[in-house]
N, C-alpha and C. Protein backbone atom coordinates (compact mmCIF):
# COMPACT_ATOMS: atom_id res chain seq x y z
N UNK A 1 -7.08 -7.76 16.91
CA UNK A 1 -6.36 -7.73 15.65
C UNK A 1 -5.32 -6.61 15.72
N UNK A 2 -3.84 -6.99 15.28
CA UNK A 2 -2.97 -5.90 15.08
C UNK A 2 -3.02 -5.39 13.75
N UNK A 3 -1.74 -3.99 14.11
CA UNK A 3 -1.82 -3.36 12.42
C UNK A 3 -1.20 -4.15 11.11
N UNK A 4 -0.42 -5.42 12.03
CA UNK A 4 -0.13 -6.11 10.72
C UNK A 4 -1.19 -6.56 10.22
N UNK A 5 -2.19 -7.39 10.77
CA UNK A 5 -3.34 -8.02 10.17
C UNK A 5 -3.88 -7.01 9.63
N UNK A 6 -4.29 -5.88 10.41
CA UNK A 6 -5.47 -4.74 9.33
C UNK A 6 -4.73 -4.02 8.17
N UNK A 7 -3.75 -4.27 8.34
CA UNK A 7 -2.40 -3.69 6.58
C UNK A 7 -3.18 -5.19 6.01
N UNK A 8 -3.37 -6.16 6.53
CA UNK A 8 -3.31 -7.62 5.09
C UNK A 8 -4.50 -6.88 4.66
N UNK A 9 -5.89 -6.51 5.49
CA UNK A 9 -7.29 -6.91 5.41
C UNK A 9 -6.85 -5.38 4.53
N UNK A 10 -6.45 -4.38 4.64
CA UNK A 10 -6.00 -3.25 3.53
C UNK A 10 -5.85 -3.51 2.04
N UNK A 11 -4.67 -4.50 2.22
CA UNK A 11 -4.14 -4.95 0.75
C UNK A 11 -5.38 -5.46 0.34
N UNK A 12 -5.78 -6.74 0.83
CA UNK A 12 -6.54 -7.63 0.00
C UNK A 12 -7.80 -6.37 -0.48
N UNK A 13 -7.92 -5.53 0.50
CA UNK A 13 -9.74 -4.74 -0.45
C UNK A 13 -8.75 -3.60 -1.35
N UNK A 14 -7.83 -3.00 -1.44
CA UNK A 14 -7.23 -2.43 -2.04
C UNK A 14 -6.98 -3.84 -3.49
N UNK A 15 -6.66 -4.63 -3.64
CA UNK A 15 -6.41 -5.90 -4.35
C UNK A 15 -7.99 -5.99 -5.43
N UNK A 16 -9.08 -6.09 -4.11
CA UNK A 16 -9.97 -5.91 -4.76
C UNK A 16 -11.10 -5.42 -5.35
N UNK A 17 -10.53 -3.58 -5.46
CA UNK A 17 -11.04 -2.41 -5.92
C UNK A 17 -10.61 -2.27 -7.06
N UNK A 18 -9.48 -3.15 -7.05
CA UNK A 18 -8.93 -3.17 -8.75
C UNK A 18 -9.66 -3.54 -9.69
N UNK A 19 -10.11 -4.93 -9.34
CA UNK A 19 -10.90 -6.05 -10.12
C UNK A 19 -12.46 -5.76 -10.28
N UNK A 20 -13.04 -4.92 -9.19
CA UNK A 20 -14.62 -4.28 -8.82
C UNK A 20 -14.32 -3.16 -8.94
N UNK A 21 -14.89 -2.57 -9.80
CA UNK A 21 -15.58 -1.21 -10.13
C UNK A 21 -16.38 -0.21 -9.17
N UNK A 22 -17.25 -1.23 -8.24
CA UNK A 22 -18.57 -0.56 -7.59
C UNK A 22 -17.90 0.59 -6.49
N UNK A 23 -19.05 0.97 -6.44
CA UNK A 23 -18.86 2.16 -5.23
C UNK A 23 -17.97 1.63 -4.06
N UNK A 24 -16.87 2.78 -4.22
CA UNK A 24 -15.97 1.93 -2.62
C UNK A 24 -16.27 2.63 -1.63
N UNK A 25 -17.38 3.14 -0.94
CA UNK A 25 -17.72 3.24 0.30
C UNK A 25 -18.51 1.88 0.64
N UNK A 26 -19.05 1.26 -0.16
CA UNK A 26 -19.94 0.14 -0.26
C UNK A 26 -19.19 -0.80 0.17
N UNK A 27 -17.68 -0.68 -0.79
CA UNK A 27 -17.34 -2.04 -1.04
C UNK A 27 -16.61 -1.85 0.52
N UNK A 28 -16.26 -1.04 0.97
CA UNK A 28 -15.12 -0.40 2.37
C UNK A 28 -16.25 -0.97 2.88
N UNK A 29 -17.19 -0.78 3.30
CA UNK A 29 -18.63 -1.72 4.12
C UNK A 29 -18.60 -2.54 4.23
N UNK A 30 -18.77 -3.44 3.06
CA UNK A 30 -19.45 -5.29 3.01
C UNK A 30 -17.89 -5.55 3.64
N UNK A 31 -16.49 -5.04 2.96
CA UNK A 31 -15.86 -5.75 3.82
C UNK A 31 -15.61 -5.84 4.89
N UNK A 32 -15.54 -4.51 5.71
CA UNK A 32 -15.54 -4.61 6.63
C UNK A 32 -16.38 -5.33 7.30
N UNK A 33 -18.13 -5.90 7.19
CA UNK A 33 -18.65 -6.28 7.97
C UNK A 33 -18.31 -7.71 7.21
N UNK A 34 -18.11 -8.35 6.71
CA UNK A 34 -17.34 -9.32 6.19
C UNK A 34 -16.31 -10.00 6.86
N UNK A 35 -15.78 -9.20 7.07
CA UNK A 35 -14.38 -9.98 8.02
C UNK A 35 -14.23 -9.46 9.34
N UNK A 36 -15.71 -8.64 9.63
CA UNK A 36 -16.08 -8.13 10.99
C UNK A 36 -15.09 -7.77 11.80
N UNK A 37 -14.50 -6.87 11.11
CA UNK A 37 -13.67 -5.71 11.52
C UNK A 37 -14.36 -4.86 12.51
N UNK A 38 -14.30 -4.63 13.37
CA UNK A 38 -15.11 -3.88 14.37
C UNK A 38 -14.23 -3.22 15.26
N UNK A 39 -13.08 -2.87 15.73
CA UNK A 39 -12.96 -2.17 16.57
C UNK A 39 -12.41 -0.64 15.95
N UNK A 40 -12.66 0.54 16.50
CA UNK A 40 -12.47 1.78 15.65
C UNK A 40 -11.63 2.15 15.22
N UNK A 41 -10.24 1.87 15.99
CA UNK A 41 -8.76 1.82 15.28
C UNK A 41 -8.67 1.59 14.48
N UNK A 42 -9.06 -0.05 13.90
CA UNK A 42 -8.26 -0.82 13.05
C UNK A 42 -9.32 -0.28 11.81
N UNK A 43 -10.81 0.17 12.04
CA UNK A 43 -11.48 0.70 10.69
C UNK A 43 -11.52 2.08 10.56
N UNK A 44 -10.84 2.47 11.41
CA UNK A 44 -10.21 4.18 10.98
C UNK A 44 -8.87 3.93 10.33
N UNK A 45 -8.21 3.25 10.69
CA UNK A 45 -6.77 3.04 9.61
C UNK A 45 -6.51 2.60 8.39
N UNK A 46 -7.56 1.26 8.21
CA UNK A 46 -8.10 0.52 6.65
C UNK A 46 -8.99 1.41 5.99
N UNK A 47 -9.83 2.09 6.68
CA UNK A 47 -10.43 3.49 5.77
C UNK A 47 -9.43 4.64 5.18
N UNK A 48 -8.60 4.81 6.25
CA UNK A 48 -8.08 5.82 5.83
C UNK A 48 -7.07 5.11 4.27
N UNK A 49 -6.10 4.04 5.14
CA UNK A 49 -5.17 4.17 3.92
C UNK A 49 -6.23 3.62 2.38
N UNK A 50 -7.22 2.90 2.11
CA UNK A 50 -8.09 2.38 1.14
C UNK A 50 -8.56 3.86 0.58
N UNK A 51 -9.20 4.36 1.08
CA UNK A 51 -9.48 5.60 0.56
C UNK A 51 -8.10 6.64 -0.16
N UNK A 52 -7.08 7.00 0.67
CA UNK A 52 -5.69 7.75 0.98
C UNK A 52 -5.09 7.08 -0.67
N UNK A 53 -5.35 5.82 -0.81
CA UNK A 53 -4.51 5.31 -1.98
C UNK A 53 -5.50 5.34 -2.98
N UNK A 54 -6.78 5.15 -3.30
CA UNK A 54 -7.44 5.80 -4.31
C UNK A 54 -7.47 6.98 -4.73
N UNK A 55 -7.50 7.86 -3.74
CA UNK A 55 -7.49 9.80 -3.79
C UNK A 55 -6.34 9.94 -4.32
N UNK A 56 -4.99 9.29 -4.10
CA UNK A 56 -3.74 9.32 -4.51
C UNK A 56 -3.27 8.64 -5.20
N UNK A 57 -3.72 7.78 -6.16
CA UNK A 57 -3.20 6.61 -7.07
C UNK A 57 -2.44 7.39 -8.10
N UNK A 58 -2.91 8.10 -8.73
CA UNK A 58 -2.52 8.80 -9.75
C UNK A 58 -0.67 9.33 -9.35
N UNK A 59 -0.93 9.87 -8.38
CA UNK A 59 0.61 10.21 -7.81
C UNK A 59 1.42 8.90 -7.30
N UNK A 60 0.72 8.12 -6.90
CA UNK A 60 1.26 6.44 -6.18
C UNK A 60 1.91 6.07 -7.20
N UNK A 61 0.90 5.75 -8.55
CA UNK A 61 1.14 5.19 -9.34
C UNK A 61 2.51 5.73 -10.08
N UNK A 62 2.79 7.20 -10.29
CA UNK A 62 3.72 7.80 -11.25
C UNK A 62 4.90 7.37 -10.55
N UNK A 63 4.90 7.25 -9.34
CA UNK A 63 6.14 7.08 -8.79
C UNK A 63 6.59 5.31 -8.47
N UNK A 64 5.89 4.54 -8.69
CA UNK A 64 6.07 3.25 -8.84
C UNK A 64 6.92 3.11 -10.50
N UNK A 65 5.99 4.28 -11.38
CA UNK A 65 6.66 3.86 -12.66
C UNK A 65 7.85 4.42 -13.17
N UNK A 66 8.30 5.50 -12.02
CA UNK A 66 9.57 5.69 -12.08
C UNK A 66 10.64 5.25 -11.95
N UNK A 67 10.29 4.30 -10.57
CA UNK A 67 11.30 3.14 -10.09
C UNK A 67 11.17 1.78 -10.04
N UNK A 68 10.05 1.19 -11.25
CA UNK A 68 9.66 0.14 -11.53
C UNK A 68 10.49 -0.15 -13.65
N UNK A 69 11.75 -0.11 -13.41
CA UNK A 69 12.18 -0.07 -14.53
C UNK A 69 12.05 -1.42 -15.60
N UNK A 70 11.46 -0.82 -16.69
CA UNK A 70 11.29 -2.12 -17.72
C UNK A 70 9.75 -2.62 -17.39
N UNK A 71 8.58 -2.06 -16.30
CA UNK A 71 7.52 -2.47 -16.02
C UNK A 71 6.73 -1.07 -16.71
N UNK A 72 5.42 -1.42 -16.80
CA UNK A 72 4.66 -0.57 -16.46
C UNK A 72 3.71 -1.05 -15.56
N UNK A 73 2.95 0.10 -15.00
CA UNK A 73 1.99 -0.50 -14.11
C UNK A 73 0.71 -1.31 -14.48
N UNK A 74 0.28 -0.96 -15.82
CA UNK A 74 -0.85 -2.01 -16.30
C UNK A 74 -0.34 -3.42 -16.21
N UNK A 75 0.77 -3.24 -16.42
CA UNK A 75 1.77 -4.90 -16.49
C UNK A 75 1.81 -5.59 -15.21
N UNK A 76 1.78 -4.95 -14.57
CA UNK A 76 2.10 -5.40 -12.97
C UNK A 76 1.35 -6.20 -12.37
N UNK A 77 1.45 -6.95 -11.48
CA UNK A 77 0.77 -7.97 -10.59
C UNK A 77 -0.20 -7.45 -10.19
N UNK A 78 -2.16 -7.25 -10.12
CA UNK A 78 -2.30 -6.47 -9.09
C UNK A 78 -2.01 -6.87 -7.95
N UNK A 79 -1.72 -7.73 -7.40
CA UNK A 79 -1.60 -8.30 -5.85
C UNK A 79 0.03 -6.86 -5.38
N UNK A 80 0.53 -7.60 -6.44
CA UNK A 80 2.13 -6.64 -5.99
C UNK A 80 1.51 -4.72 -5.96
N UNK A 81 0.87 -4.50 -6.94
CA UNK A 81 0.46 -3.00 -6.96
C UNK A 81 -0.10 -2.98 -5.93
N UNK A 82 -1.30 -3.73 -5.14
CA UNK A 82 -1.61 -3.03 -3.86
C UNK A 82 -0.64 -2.90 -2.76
N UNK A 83 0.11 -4.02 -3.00
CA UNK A 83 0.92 -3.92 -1.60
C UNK A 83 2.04 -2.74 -1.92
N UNK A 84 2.18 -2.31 -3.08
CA UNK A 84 3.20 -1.55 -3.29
C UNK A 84 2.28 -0.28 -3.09
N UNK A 85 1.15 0.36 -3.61
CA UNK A 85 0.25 1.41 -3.35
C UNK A 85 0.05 1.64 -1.63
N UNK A 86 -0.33 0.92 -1.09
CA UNK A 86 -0.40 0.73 0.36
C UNK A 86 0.64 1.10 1.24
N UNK A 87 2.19 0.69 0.65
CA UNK A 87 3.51 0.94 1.34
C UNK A 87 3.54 2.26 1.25
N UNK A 88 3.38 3.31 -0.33
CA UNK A 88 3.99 4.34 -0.39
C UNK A 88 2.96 5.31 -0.37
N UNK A 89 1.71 5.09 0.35
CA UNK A 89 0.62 5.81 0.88
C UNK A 89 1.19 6.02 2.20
N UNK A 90 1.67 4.74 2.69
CA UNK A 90 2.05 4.74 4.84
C UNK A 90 3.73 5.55 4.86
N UNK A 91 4.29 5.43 3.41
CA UNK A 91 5.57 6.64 3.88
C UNK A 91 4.89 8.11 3.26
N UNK A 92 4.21 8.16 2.04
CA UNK A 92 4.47 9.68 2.09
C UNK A 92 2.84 10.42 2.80
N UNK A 93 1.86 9.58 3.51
CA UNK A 93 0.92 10.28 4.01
C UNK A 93 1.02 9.62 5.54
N UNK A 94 1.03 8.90 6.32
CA UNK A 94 0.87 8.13 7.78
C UNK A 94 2.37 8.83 8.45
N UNK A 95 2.45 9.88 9.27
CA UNK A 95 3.43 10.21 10.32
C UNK A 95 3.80 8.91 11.15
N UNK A 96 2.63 8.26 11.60
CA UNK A 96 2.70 7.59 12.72
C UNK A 96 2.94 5.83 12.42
N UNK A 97 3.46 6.06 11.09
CA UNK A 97 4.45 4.58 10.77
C UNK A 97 5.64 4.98 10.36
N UNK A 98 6.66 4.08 10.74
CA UNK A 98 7.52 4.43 10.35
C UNK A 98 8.30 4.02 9.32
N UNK A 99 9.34 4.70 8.75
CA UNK A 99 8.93 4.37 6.83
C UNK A 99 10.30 2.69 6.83
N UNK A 100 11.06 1.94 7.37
CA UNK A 100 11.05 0.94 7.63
C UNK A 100 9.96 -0.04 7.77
N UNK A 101 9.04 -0.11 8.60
CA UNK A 101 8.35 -0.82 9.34
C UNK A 101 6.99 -1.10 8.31
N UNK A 102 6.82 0.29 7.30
CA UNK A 102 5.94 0.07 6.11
C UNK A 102 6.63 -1.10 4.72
N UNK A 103 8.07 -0.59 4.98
CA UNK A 103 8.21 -1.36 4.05
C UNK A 103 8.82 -2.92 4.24
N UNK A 104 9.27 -3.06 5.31
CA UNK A 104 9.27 -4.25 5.98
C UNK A 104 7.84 -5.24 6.26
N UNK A 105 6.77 -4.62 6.22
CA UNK A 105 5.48 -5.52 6.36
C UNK A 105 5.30 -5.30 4.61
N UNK A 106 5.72 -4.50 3.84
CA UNK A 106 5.23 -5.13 2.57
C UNK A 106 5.52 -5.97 2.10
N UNK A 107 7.35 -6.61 2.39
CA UNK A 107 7.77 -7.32 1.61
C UNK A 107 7.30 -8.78 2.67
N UNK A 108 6.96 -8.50 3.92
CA UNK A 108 6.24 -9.63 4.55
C UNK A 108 4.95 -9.91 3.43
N UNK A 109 4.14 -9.32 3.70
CA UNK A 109 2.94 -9.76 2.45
C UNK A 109 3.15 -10.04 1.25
N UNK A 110 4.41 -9.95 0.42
CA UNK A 110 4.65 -10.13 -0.50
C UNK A 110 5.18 -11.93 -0.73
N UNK A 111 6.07 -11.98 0.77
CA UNK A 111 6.29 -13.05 0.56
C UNK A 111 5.20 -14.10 1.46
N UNK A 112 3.86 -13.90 1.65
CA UNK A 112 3.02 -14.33 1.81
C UNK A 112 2.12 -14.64 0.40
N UNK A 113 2.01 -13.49 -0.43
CA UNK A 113 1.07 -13.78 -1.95
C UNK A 113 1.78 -13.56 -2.69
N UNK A 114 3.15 -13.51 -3.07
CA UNK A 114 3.60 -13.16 -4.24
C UNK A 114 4.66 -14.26 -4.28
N UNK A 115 5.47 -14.13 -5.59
CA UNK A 115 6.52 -14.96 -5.58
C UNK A 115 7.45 -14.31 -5.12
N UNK A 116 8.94 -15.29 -5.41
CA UNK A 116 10.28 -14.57 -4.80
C UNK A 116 10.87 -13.46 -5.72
N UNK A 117 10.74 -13.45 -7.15
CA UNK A 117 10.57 -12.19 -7.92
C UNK A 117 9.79 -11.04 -7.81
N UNK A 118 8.80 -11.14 -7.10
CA UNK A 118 7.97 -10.29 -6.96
C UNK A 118 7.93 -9.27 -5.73
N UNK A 119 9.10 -10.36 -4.76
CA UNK A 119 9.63 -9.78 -3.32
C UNK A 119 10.50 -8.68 -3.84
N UNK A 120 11.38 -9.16 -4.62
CA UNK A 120 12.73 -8.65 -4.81
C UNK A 120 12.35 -7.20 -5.39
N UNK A 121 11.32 -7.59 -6.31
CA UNK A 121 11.08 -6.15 -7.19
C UNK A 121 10.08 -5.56 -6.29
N UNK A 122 9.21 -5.54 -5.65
CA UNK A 122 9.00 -4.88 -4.60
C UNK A 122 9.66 -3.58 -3.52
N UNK A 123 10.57 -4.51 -2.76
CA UNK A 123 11.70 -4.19 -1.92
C UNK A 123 12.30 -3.00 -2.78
N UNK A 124 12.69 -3.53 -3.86
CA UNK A 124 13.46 -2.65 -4.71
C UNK A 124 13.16 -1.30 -5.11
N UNK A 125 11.65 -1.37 -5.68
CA UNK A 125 10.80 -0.09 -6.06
C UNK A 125 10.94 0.69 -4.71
N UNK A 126 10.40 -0.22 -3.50
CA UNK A 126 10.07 0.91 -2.63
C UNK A 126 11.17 1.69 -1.72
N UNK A 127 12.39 0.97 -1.99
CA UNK A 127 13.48 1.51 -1.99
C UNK A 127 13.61 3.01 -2.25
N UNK A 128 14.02 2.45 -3.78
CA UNK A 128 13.79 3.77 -4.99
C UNK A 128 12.96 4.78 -4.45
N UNK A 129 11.59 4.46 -3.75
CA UNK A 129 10.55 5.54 -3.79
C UNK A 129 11.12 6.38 -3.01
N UNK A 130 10.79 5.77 -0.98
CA UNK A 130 11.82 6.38 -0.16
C UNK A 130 12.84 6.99 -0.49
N UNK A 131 13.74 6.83 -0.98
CA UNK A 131 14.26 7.44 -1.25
C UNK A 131 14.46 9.27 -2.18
N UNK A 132 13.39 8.96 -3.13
CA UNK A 132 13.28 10.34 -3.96
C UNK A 132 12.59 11.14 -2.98
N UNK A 133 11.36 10.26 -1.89
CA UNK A 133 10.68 11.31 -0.95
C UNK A 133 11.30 11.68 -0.57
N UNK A 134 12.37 10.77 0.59
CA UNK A 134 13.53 11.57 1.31
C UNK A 134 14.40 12.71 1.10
N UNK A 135 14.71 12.52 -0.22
CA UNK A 135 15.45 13.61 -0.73
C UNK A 135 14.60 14.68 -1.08
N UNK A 136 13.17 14.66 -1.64
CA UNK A 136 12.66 15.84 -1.57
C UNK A 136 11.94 16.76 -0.25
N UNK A 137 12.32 15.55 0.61
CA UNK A 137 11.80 16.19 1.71
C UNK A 137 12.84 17.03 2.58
N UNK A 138 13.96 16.35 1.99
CA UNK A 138 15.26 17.32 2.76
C UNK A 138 15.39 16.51 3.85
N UNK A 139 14.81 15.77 4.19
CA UNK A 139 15.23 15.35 6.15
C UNK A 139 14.85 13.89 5.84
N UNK A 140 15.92 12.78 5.11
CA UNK A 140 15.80 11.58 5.75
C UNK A 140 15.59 11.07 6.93
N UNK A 141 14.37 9.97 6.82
CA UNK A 141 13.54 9.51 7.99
C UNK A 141 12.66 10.10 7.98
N UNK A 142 12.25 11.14 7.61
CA UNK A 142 11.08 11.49 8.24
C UNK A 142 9.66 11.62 7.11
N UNK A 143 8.76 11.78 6.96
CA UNK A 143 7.62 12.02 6.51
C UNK A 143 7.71 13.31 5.96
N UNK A 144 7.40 13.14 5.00
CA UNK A 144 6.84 14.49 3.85
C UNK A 144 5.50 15.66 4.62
């Protein structure tokens, strides 16, 4: 399995931590042995970012609703919020993606589960986001 597939198998349990309440070390478990995820890479990377975007939602989230104009986030798709939580976890915490290539596989998944509105506003937000990181980071391209 590549990192595109273990970003889907990301979204979808990120998708459905929304909807389930229960303990997410549990739920990070059943799925994984669920879709028998097994090699250490790919469940050191779906741990990290699943976890990385819960610990950080609160900040994920403020900055989606900055550049999600006329939305709020309760309003939002959850399908589109994970994939959008997931993107701007892999630019402002993952060195070792690069902040294209995060947001280029989101709007791939997007236009896998979402509609063509949902691409557009996607793309768009995470635009916006990159961008304010960039600038607060002083050094476009690179990681915070």
């Amino acid at each position: 399995m590549g990192r595109r597939e273990t970003r889907e198998h990301a979204m979808k349990l990120l998708y459905q931590i929304q909807i389930r309440k229960d303990d997410l070390d549990e739920q990070i478990r059943t799925y994984l042995e669920e879709e028998q995820i097994l090699e250490s890479v790919e469940r050191d990377y779906l741990e990290d970012v699943v976890k990385g975007v819960v610990k950080n939602q609160d900040e994920i989230d403020e900055l989606i609703s900055r550049h999600a104009r006329g939305w709020t986030v309760s309003r939002m798709p959850k399908v589109d919020l994970a994939i959008m939580r997931l993107s701007i976890y892999e630019m402002r915490y993952r060195e070792d993606i690069p902040v294209n290539v995060s947001i280029n596989e989101a709007v791939e998944l997007a236009k896998k589960y979402c509609g063509e509105q949902s691409r557009t506003f996607i793309n768009g937000v995470l635009g916006k986001v990159w961008s304010e990181l960039s600038q607060n980071a002083g050094e476009p391209g690179t990681h915070e």
